[in-house]
Protein backbone atom coordinates (compact mmCIF):
# COMPACT_ATOMS: atom_id res chain seq x y z
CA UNK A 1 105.72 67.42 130.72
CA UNK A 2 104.81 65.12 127.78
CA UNK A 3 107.51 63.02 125.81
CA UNK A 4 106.70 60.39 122.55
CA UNK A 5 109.77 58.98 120.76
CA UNK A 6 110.61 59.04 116.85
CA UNK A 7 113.27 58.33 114.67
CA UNK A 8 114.56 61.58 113.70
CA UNK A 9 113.55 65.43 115.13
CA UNK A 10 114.19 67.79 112.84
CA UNK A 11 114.28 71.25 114.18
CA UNK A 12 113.41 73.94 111.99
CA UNK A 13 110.90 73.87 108.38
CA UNK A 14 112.28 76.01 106.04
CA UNK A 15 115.13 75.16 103.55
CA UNK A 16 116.97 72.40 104.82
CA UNK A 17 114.40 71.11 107.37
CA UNK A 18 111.76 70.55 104.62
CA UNK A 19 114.75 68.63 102.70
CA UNK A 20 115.71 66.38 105.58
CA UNK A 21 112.02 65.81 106.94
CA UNK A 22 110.57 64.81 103.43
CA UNK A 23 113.73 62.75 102.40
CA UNK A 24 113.98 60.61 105.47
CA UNK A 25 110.40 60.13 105.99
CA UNK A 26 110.19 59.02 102.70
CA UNK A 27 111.70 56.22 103.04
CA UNK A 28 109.43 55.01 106.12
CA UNK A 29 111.30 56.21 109.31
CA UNK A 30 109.19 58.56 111.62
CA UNK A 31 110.38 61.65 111.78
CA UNK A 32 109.00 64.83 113.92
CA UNK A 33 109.22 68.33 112.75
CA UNK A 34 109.54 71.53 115.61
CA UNK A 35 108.83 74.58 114.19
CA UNK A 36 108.70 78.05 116.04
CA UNK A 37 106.32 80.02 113.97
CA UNK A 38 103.37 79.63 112.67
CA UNK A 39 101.48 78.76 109.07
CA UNK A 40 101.68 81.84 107.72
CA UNK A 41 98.02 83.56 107.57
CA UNK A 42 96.10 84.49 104.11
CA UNK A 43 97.71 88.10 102.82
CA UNK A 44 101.01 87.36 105.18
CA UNK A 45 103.72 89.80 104.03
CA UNK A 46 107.46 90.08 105.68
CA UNK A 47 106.03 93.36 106.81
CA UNK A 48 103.00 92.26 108.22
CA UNK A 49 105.20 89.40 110.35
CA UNK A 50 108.09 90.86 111.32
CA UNK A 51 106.39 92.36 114.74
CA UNK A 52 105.95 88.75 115.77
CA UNK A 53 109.26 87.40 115.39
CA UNK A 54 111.59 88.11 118.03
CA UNK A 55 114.84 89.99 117.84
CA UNK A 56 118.53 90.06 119.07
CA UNK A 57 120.70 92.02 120.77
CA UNK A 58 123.32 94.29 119.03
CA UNK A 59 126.18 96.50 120.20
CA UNK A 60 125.37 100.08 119.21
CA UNK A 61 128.83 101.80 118.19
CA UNK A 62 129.03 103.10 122.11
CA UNK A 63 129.08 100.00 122.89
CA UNK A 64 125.44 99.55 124.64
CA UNK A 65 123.15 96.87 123.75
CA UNK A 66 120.39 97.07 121.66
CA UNK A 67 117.67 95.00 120.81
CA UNK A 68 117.39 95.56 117.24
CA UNK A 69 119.37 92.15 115.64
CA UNK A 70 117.25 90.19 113.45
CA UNK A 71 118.14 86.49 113.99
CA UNK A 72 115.59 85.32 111.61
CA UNK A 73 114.52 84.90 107.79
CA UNK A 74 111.41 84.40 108.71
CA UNK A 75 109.69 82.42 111.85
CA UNK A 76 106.88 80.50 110.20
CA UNK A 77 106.07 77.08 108.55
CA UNK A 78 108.15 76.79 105.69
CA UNK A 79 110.41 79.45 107.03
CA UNK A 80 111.79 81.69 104.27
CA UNK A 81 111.12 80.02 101.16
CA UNK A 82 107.93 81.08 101.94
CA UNK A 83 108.48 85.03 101.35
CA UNK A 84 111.95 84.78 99.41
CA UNK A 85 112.71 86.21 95.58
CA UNK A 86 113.17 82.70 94.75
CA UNK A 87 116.39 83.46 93.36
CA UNK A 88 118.59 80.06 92.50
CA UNK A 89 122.23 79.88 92.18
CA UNK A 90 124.67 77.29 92.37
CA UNK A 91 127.80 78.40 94.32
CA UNK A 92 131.34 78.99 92.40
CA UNK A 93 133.78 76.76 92.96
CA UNK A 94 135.60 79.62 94.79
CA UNK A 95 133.04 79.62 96.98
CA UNK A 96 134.40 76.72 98.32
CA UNK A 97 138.35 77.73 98.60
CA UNK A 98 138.36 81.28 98.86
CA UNK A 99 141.53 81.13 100.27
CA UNK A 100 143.16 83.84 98.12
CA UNK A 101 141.07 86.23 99.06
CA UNK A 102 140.19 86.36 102.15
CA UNK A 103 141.86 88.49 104.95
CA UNK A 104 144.71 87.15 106.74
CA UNK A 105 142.88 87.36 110.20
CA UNK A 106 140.14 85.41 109.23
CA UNK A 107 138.90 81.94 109.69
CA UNK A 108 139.97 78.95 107.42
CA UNK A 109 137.17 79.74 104.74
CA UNK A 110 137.37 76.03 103.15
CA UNK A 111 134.65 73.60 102.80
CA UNK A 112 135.36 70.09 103.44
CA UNK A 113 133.54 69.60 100.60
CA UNK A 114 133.79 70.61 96.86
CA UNK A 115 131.47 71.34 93.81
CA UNK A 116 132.11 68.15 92.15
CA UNK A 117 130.78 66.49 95.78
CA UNK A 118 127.31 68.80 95.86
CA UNK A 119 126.60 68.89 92.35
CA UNK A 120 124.89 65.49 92.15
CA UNK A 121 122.18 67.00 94.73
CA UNK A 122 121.89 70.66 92.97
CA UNK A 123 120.87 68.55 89.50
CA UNK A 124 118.26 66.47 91.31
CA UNK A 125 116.82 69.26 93.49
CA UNK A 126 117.02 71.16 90.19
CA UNK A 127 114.50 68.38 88.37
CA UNK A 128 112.25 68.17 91.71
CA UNK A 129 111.65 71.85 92.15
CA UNK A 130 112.35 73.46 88.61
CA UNK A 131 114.86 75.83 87.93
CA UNK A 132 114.42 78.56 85.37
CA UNK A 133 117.45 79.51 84.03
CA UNK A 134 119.92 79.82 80.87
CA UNK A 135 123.03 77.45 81.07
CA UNK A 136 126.00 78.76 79.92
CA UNK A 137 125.50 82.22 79.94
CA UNK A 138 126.69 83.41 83.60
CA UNK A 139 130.72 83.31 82.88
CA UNK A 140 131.13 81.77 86.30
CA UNK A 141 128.47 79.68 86.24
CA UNK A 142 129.75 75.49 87.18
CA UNK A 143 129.26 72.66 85.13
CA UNK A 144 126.00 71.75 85.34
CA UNK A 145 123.27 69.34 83.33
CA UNK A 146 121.17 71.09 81.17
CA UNK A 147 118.75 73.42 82.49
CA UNK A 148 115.55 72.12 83.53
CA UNK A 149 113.21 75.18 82.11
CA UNK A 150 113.94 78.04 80.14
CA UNK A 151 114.25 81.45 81.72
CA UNK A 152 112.25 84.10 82.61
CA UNK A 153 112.00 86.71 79.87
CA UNK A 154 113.67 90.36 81.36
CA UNK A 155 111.30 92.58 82.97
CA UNK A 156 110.68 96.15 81.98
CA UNK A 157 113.73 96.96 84.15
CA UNK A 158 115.59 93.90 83.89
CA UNK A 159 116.01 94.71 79.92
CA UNK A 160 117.43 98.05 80.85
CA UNK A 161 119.88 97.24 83.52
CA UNK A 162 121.06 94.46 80.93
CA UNK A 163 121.13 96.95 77.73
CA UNK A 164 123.59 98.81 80.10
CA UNK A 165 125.49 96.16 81.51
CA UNK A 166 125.96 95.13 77.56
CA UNK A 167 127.44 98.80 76.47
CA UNK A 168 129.81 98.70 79.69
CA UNK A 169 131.31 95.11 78.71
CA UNK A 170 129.32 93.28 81.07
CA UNK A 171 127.57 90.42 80.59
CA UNK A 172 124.21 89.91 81.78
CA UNK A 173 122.30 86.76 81.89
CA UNK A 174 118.91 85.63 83.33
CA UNK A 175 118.86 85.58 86.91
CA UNK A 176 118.44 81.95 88.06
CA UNK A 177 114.69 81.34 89.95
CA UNK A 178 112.99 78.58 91.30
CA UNK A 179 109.86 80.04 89.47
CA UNK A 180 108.03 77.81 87.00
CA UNK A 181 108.80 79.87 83.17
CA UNK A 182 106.27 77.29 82.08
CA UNK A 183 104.18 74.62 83.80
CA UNK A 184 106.48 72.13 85.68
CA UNK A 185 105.32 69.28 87.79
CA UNK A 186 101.72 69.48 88.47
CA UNK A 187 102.88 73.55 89.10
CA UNK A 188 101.73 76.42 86.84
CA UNK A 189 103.62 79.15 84.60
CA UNK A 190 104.63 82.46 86.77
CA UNK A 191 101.49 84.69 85.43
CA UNK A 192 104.23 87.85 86.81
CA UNK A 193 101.12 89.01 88.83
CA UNK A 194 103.11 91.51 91.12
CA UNK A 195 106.40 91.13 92.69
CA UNK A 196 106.95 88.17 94.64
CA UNK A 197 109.73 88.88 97.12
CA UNK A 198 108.40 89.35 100.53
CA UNK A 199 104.75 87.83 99.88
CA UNK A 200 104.12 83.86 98.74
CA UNK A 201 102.89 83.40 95.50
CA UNK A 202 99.70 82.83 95.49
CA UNK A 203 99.90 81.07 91.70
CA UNK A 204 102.28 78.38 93.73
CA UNK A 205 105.06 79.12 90.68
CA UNK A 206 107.59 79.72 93.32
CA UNK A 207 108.69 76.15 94.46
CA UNK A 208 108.84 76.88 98.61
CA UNK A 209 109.50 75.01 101.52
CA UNK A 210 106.03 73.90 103.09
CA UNK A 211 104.79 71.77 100.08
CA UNK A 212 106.75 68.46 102.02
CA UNK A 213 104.62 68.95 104.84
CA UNK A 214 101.43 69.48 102.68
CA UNK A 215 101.43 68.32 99.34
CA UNK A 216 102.82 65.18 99.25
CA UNK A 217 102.09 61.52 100.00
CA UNK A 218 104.53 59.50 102.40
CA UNK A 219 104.08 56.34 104.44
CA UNK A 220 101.01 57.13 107.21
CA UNK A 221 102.67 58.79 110.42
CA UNK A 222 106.00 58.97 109.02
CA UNK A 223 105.92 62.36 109.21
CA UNK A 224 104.47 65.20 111.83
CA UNK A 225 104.75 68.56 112.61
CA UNK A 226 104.75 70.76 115.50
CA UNK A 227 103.93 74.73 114.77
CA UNK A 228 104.48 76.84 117.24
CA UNK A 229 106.91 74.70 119.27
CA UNK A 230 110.19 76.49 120.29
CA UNK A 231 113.48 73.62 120.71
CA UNK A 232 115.21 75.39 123.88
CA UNK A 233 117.32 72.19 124.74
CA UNK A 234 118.97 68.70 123.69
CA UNK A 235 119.85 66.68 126.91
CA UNK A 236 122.58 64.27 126.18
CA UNK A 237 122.05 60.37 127.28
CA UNK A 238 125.71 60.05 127.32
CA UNK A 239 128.73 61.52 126.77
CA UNK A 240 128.58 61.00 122.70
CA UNK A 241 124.89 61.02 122.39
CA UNK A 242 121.79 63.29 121.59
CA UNK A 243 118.73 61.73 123.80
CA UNK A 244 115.95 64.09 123.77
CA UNK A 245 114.93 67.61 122.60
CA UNK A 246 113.07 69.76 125.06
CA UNK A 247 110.42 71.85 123.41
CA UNK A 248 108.07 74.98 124.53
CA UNK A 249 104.18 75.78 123.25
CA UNK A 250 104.57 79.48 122.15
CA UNK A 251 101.56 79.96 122.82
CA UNK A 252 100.57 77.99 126.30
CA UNK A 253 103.85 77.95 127.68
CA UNK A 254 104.01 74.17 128.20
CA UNK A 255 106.93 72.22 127.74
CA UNK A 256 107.27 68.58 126.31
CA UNK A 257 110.32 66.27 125.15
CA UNK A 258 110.90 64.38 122.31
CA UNK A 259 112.91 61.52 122.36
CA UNK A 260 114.70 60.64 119.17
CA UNK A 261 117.26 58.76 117.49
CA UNK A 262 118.87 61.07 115.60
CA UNK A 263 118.20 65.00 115.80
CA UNK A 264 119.17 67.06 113.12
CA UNK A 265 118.96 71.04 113.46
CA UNK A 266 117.91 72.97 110.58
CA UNK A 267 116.04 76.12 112.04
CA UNK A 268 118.78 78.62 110.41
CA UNK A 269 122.43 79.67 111.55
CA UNK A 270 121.55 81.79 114.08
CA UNK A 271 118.95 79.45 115.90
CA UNK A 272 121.26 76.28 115.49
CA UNK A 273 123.85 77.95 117.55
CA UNK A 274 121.70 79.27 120.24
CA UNK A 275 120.17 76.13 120.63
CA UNK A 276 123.50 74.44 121.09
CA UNK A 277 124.92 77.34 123.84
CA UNK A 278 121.51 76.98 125.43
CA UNK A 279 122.29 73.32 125.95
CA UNK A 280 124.35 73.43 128.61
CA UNK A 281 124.74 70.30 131.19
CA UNK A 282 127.23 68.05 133.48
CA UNK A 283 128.84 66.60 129.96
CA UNK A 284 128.51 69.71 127.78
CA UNK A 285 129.26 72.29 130.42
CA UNK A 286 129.76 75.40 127.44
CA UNK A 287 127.40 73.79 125.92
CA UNK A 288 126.47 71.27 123.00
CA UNK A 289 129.53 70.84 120.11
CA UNK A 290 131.41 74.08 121.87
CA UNK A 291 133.88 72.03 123.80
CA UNK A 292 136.30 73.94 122.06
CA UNK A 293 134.59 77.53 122.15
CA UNK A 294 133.60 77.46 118.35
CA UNK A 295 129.76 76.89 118.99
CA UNK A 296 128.59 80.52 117.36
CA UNK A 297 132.03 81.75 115.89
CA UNK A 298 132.38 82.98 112.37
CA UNK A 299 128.93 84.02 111.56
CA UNK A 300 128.28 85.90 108.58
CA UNK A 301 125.56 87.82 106.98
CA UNK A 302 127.20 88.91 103.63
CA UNK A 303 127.67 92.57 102.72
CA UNK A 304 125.21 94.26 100.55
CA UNK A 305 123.37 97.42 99.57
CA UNK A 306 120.99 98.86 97.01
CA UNK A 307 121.12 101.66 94.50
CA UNK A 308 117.82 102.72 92.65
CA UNK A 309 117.56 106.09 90.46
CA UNK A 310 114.55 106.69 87.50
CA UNK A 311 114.94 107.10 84.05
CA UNK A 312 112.80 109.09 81.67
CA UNK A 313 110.71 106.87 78.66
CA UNK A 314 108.59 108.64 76.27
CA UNK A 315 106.66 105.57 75.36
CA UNK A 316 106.74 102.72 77.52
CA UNK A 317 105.77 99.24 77.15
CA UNK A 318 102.05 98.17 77.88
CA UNK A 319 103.11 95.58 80.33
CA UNK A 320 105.72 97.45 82.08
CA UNK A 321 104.96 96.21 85.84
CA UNK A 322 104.98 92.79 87.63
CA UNK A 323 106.81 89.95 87.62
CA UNK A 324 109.61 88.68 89.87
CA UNK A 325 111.92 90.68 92.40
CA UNK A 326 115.06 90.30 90.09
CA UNK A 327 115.21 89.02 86.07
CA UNK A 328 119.03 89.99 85.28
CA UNK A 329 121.85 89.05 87.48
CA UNK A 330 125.54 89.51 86.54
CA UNK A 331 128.90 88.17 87.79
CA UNK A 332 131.45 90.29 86.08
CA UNK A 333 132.81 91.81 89.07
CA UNK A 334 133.03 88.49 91.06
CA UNK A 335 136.66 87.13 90.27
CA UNK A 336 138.46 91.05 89.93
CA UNK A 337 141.63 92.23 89.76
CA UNK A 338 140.40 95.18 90.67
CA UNK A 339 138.03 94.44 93.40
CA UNK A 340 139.76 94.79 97.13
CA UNK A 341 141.19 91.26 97.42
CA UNK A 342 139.86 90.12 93.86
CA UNK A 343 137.31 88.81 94.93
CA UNK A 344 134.14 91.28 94.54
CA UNK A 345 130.27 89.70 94.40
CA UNK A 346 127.24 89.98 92.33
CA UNK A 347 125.00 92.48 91.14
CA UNK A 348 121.49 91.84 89.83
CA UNK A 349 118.17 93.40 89.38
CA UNK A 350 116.14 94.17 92.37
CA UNK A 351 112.86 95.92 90.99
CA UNK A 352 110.98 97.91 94.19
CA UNK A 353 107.74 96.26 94.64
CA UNK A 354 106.11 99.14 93.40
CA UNK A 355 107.63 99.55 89.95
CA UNK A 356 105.21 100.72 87.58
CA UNK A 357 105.77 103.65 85.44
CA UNK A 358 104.30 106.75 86.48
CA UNK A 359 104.45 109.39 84.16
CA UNK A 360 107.04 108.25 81.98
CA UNK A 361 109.25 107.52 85.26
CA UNK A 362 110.80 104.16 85.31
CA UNK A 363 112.34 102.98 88.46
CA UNK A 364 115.25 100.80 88.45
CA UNK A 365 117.37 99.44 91.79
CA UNK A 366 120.11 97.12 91.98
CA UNK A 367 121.44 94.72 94.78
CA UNK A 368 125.21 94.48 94.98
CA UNK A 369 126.27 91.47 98.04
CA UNK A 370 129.42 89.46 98.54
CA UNK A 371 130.49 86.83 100.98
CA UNK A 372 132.16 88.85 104.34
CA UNK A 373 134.95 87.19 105.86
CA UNK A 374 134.10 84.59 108.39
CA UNK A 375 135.87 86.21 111.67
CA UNK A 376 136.20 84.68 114.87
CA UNK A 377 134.98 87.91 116.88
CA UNK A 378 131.74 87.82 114.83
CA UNK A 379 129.57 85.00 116.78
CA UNK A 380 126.54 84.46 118.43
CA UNK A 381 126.25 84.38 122.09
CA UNK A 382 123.44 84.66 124.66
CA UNK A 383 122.95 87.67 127.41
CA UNK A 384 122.01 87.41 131.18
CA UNK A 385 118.70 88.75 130.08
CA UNK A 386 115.52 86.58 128.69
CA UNK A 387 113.29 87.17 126.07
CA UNK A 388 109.20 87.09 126.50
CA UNK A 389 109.89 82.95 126.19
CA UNK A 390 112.09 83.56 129.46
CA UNK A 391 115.16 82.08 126.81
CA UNK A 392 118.36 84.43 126.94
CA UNK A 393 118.16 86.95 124.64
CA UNK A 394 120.25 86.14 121.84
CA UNK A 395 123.33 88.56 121.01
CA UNK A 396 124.58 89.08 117.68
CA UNK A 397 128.19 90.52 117.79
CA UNK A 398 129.42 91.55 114.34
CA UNK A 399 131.41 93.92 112.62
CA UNK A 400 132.43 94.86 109.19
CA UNK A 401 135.84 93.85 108.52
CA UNK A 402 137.91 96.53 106.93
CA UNK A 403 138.75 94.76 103.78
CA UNK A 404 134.89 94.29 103.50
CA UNK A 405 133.96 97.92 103.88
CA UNK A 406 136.75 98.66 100.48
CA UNK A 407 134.68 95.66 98.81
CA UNK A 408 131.38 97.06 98.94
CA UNK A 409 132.60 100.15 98.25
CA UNK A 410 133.82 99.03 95.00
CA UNK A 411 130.68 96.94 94.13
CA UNK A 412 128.61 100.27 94.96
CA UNK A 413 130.37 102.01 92.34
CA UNK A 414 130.28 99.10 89.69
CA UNK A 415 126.52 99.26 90.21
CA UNK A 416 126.12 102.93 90.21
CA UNK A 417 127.85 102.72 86.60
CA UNK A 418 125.22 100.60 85.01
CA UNK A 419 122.10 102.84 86.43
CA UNK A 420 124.23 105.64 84.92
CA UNK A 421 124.88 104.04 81.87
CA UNK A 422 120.71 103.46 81.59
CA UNK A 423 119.87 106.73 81.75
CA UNK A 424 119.67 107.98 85.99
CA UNK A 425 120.72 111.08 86.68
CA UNK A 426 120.67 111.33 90.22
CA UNK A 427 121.55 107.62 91.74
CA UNK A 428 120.26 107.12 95.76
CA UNK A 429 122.24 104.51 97.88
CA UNK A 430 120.07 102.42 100.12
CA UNK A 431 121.47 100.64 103.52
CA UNK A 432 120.83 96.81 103.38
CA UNK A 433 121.49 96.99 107.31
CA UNK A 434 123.18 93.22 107.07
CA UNK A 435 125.32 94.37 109.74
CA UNK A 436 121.83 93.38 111.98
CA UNK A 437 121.48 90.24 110.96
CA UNK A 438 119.46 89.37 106.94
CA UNK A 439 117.69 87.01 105.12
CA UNK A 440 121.66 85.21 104.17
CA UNK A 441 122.77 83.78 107.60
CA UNK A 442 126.03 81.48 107.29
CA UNK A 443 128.38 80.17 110.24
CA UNK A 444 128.05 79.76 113.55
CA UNK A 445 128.08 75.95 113.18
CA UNK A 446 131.01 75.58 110.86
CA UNK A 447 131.96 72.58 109.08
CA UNK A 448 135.57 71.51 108.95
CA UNK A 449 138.02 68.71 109.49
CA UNK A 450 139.61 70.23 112.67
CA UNK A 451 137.46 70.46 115.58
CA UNK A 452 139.39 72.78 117.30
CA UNK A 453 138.40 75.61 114.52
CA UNK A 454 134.84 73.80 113.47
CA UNK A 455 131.50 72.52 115.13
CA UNK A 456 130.60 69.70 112.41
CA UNK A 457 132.06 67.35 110.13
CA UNK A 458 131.70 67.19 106.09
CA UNK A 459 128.43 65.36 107.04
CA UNK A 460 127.12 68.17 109.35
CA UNK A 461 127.36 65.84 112.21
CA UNK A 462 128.85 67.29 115.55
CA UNK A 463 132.27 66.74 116.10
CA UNK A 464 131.94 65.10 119.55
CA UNK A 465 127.70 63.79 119.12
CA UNK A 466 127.73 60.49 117.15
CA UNK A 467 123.82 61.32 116.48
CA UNK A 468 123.69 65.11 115.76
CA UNK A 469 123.78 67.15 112.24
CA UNK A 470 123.39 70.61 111.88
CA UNK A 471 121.64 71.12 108.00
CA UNK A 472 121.43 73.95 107.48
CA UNK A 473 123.49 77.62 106.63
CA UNK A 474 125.18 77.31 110.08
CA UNK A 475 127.21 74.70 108.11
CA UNK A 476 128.79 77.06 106.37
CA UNK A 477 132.62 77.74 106.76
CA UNK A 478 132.45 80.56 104.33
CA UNK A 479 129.16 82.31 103.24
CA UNK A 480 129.84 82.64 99.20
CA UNK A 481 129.14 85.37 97.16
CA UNK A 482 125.72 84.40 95.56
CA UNK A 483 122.12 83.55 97.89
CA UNK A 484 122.51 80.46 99.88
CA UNK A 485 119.06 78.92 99.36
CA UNK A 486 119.78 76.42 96.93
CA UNK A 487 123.09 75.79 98.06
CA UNK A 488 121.32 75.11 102.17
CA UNK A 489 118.80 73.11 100.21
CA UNK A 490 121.37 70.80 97.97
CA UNK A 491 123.56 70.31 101.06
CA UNK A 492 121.08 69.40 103.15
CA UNK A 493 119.59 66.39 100.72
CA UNK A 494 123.08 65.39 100.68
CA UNK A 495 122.73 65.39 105.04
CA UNK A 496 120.05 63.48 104.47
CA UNK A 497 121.41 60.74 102.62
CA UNK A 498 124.00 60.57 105.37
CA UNK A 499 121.69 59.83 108.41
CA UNK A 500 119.60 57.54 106.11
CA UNK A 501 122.77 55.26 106.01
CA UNK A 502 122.89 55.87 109.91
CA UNK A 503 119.84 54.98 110.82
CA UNK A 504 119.76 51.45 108.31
């Protein structure tokens, strides 16, 4: 068994690893990157990928396990930036204090942090990346600086789904991306060559999560990364102290350690928790952070579905394909009266990635997703049984809370108005299947100011482990209502800045 020692391991590359690796090796401290998957090969698709990755185990309604969980985004260099819609919101600042709505058996949703406290890092990520989006026109949007580029125009069914959305009262805006609407930073204009989600973009409009580890210059060997290296343990060097991470070759089966001064684990919310029960030794007997049982507790996937009908066009536009996954978004229905609660969740364009109009057939679909409430029963935990690493399986236990089922019930229906109001006749409902595990994966590693109900401080830093920060959705006490990305992403640069202060 190898060892070498740095000043930081970051487990994990996507969102918030990329964020913490680049800003701390930046400013000249060695850092080491583990990554489980792969660089993702020429013509990757989540399709073509999803064999690889390995899954969890969920509990059928009989009971019985079954291993069909999906712990993962996606397992690869850059993690899911690297196939995602590059949708960008900012979350509402009842996002963080949804205490009014949420169920009375729930966990404390709070962040022990506000908007006013992330913003600064959502308006400098927002100049380093490029956001495309129109300021002022989502009626919950937060104050923010003005926008960095314009948005993208409406697609073919993006103009539709907003024409409707106008007649019903609604109002429809641009739906936020991290997709160049004109050259930005050395970057080129989206040329809407086909839709995006699901595939990378082979243009390089979408701003991802591999570019730290690639297209940038730092100080020689402050940075390095490991593909293909699974983190299965952190042994402790003292009571309050991270020492080493112990790592696995997916591919030759040999194990190696990494000392570091700081560790800081970023792989997603699932894989930050199992790494932490994994971790089990004399001082940390449950294991890592879960002195008080919370290690895993109040994940959440957010509830969601789809519904997608046609409409009939005698003449149709001569571009009337391509472009990105989703061009209108709109928050009406997020602060309701009338939602279960009042507190619904937003619905925005999801074209099919085969949208073109075939015989004067235009498809349209729409996503509808809200924040589920964070519930102690709903956790992460890991079986008797090991997985083709010889790891425990992971489990995933999760169920829809009541109030949630009435809430996407609603949002359903406020959906299925505006594909009737367009024109469909005959409107199809399509299962997300979040209750599996999705590409939105909050909790497990929840930040808080009481450790007997969280894992992590407002800095992400275990409770009890002066030296390490979980970065990345784990953190989450409550999931919001909008994608995380850009929320893991801003949060995480604000981690950053934390341990840079640590480690001077």
């Amino acid at each position: 068994m190898t060892s070498n020692a740095v000043d930081v391991c970051v487990v994990g590359s996507g969102a918030s690893g990329s964020i913490v690796a680049h800003e701390i090796a930046r400013n000249g401290f060695r850092v080491h990157v583990l990554e489980a998957g792969l660089k993702l090969p020429t013509g990757a698709s989540l399709a073509t990928v999803q064999n690889d990755n390995d899954t969890a185990l969920v509990r059928s309604p009989t009971g019985t396990l079954r291993s069909i969980g999906w712990p993962w985004t996606v397992s690869t260099l850059g993690g899911g930036m690297t196939l995602y819609a590059g949708i960008a919101f900012r979350y509402r600042k009842v996002d963080f204090d949804a205490r009014a709505h949420v169920a009375p058996d729930a966990l404390d949703p709070v962040w022990p942090i506000d908007y006013g406290e992330l913003r600064p890092y959502y308006e400098e990520l927002e100049q380093r990346i490029g956001v495309a989006r129109l300021a002022g026109a989502d009626p919950l949007e937060p104050p923010s600086d003005p926008a960095v580029l314009p948005p993208h125009r409406y697609s073919l069914q993006g103009r539709l789904i907003a024409t409707a959305g106008g007649r019903l009262g609604r109002q429809p805006f641009p739906t936020p991306l991290a997709i160049n609407s004109v050259p930005y930073r050395g970057r080129p204009a989206c040329d809407w060559c086909g839709p995006c989600n699901e595939h990378p973009c082979p243009s390089g409009a979408r701003a991802d999560a591999d570019s730290p580890f690639t297209d940038v210059c730092l100080p020689p060997g402050a940075l390095s990364v490991s593909s293909g290296s699974k983190a299965v343990h952190i042994e402790l060097g003292s009571v309050s102290r991270a020492d080493t991470v112990e790592w696995l070759d997916t591919v030759t089966r040999q194990r190696a350690r990494i000392h570091a001064r700081c560790m800081v684990l970023a792989g997603n919310a699932i894989q930050s928790a199992a790494l932490l029960l994994r971790s089990v030794q004399r001082a940390a007997p449950n294991g890592i952070g879960n002195a008080t049982g919370m290690v895993g507790r109040g994940i959440c996937f957010k509830i969601s579905g789809y519904v997608s009908g046609t409409i009939t066009m005698n003449r149709l536009p001569l571009h009337s394909s391509g472009g990105p996954l989703s061009t209108v978004a709109m928050t009406d229905h997020y602060l309701d009266n009338d939602a279960p609660s009042g507190l619904g969740g937003l619905i925005y364009e999801a074209s099919p990635a085969d949208r073109a109009a075939g015989e004067g057939q235009v498809p349209l679909r729409v996503h509808f997703l809200a924040a589920d409430q964070p519930m102690r029963s709903n956790a992460v935990r890991l079986a008797n049984s090991r997985d083709r690493l010889g790891l425990p399986n992971i489990i995933l236990e999760y169920r829809t809370h009541p109030l949630d089922k009435r809430r996407l019930g609603y949002l359903s229906q406020r959906a299925s108005d505006v594909l009737t109001e367009a024109g469909v006749k005959e409107i199809d409902y399509e299962d997300s299947n979040y209750q599996f595990g999705s590409g939105h994966l909050h909790g497990g590693c929840r930040a808080g100011v009481d450790p007997k109900e969280s894992v992590v401080d407002r800095w992400g830093r275990v409770h009890d482990i002066d030296n390490l920060y979980v970065a990345d959705g784990g953190f989450f006490p409550y999931p919001g209502g909008v994608n995380p990305t850009f929320t893991i992403q801003a949060n995480a640069l604000r981690i950053a800045r934390r341990i840079l202060t640590q480690l001077a």
